[in-house]
N, C-alpha and C. Protein backbone atom coordinates (compact mmCIF):
# COMPACT_ATOMS: atom_id res chain seq x y z
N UNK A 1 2.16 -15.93 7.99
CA UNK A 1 3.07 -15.52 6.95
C UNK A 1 3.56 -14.10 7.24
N UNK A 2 5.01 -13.90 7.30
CA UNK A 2 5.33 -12.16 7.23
C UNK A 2 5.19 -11.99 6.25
N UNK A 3 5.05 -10.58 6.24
CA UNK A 3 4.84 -9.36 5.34
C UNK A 3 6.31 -8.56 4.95
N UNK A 4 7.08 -9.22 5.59
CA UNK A 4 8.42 -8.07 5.41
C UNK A 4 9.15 -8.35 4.73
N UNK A 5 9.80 -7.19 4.84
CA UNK A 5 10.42 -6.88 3.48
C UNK A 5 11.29 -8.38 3.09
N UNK A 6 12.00 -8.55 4.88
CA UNK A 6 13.26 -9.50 4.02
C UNK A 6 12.87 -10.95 4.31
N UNK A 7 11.14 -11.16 4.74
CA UNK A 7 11.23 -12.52 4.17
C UNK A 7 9.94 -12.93 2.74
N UNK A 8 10.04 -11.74 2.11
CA UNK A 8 9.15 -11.92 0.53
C UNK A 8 10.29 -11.55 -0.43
N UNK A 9 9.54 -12.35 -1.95
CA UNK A 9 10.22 -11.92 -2.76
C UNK A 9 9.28 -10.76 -3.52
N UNK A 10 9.94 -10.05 -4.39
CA UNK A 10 9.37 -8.93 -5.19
C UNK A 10 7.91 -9.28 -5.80
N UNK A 11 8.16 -10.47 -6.15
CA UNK A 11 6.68 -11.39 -6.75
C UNK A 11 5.58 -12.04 -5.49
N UNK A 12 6.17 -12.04 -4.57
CA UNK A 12 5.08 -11.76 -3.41
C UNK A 12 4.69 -10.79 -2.55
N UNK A 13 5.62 -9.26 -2.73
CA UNK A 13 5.08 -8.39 -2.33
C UNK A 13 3.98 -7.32 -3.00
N UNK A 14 4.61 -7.97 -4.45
CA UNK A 14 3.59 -7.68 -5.62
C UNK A 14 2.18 -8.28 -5.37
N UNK A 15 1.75 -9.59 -5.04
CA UNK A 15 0.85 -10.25 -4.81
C UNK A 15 0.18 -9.99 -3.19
N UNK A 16 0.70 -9.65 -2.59
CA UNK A 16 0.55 -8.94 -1.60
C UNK A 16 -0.27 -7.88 -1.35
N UNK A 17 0.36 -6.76 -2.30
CA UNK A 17 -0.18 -5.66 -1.89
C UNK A 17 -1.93 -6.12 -3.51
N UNK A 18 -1.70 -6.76 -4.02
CA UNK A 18 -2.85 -7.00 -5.54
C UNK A 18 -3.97 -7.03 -4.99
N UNK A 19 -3.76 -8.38 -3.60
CA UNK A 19 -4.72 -9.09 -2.88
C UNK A 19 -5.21 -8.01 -1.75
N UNK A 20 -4.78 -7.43 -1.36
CA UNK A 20 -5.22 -6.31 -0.26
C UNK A 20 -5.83 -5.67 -0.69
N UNK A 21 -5.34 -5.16 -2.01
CA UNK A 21 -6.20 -3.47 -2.28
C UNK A 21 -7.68 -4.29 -3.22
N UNK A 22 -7.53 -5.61 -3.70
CA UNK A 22 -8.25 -6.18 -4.00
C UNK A 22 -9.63 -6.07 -3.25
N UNK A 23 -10.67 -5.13 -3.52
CA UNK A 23 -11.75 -5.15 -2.81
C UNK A 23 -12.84 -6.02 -3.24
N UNK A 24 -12.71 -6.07 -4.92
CA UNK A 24 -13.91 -6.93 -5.50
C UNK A 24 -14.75 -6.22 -6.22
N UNK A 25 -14.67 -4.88 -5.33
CA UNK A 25 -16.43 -3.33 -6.11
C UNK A 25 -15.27 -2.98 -6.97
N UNK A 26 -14.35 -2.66 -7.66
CA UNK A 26 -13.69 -2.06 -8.50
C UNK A 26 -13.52 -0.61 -8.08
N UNK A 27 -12.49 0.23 -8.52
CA UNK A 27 -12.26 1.43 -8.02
C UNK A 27 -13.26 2.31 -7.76
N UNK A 28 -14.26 2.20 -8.49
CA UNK A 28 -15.35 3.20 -7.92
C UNK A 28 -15.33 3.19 -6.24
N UNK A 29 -15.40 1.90 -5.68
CA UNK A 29 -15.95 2.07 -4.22
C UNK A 29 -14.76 2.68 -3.14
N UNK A 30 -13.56 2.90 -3.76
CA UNK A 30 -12.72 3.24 -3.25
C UNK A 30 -12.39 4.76 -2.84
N UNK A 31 -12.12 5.28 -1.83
CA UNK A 31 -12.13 6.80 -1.99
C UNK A 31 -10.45 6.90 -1.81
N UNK A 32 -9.48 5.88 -1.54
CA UNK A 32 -7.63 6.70 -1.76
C UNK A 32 -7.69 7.64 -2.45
N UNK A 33 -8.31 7.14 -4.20
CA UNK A 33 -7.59 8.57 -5.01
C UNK A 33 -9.03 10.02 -4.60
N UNK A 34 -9.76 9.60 -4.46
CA UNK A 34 -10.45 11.13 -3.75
C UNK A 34 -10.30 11.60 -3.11
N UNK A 35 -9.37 11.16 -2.41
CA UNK A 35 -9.13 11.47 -1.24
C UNK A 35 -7.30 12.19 -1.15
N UNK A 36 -7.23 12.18 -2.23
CA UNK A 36 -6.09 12.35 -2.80
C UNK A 36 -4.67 11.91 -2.16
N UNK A 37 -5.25 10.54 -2.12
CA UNK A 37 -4.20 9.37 -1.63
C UNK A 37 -3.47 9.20 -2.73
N UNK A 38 -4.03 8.86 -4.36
CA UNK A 38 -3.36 8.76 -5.45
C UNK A 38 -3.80 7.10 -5.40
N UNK A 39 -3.19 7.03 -6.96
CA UNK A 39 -3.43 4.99 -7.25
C UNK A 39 -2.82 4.40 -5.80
N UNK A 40 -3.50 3.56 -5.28
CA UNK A 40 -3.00 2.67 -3.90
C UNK A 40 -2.04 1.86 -4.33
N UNK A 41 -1.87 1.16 -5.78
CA UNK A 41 -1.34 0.61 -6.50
C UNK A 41 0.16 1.47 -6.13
N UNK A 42 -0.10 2.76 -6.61
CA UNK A 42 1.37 3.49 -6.52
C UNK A 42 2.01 4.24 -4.98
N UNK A 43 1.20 4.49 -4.15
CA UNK A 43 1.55 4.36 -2.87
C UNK A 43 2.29 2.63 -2.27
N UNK A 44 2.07 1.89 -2.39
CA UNK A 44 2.55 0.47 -1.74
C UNK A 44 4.32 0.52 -3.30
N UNK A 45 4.15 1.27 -4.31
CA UNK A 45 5.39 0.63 -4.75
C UNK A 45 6.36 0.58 -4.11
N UNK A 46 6.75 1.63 -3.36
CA UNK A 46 8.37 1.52 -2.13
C UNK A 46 8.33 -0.07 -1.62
N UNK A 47 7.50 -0.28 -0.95
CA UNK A 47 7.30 -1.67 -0.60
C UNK A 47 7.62 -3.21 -1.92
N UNK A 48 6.59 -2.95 -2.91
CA UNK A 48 6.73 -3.78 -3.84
C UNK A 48 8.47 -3.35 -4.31
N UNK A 49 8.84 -2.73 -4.05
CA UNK A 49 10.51 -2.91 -4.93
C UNK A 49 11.17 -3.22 -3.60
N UNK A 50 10.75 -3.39 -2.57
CA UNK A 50 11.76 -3.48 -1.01
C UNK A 50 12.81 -2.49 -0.09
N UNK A 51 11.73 -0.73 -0.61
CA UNK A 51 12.54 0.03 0.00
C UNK A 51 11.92 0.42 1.28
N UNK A 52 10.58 0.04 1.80
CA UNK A 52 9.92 0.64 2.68
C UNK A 52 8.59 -0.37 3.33
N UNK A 53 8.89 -0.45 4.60
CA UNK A 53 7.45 -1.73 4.70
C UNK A 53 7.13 -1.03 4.65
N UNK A 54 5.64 -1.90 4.97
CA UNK A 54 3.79 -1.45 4.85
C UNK A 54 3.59 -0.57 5.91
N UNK A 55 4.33 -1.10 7.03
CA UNK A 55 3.95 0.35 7.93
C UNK A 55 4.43 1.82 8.13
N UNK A 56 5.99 1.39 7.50
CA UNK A 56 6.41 2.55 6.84
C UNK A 56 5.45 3.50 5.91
N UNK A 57 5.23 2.88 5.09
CA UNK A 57 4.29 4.20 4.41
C UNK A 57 3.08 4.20 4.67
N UNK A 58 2.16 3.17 5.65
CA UNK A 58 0.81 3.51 6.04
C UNK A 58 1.37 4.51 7.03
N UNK A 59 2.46 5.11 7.67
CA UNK A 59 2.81 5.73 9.11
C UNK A 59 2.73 7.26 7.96
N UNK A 60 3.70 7.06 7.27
CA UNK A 60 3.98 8.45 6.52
C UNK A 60 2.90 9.04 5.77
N UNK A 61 1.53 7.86 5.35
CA UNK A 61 0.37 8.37 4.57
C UNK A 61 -0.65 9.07 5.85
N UNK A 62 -0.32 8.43 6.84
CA UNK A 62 -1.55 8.87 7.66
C UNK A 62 -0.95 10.25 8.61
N UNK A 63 0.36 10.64 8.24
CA UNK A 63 1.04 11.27 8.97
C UNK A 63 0.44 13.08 8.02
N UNK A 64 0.03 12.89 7.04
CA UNK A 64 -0.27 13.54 5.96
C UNK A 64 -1.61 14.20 6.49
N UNK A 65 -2.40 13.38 7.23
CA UNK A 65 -3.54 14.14 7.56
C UNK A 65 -3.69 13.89 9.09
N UNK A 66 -2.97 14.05 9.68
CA UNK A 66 -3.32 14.46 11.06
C UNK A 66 -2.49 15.66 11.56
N UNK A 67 -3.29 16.06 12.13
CA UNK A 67 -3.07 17.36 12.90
C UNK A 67 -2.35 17.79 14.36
N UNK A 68 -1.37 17.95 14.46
CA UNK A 68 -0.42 18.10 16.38
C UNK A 68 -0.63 19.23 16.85
């Protein structure tokens, strides 16, 4: 199944990103927002509305903490 943008609809990129961040331990086990990633929920929205794939903003989140 793709992941992109132009072969999902809004209601499967929604379900998409639910099922991923879906760990099961509930936010406690998660460190995004300690890490001051913020809700993961709200990082993937560009994606869930169809302005930005997944690797688009995993490129620009991880671009945030590395060092050149």
């Amino acid at each position: 199944m793709s992941l992109l943008i132009q072969d999902t609809t809004r209601e499967e990129r929604e379900q998409i990103i639910r099922q991923s961040l879906d760990c099961g331990g509930g936010c406690e086990n998660c460190s995004s927002c300690w890490l001051g990633g913020g809700s993961p929920f709200d990082i993937y929205q560009d994606y869930i509305d169809g302005k930005k794939e997944i690797a688009e903003i995993n490129a620009q989140y991880r671009a945030r903490f590395v060092r050149g």
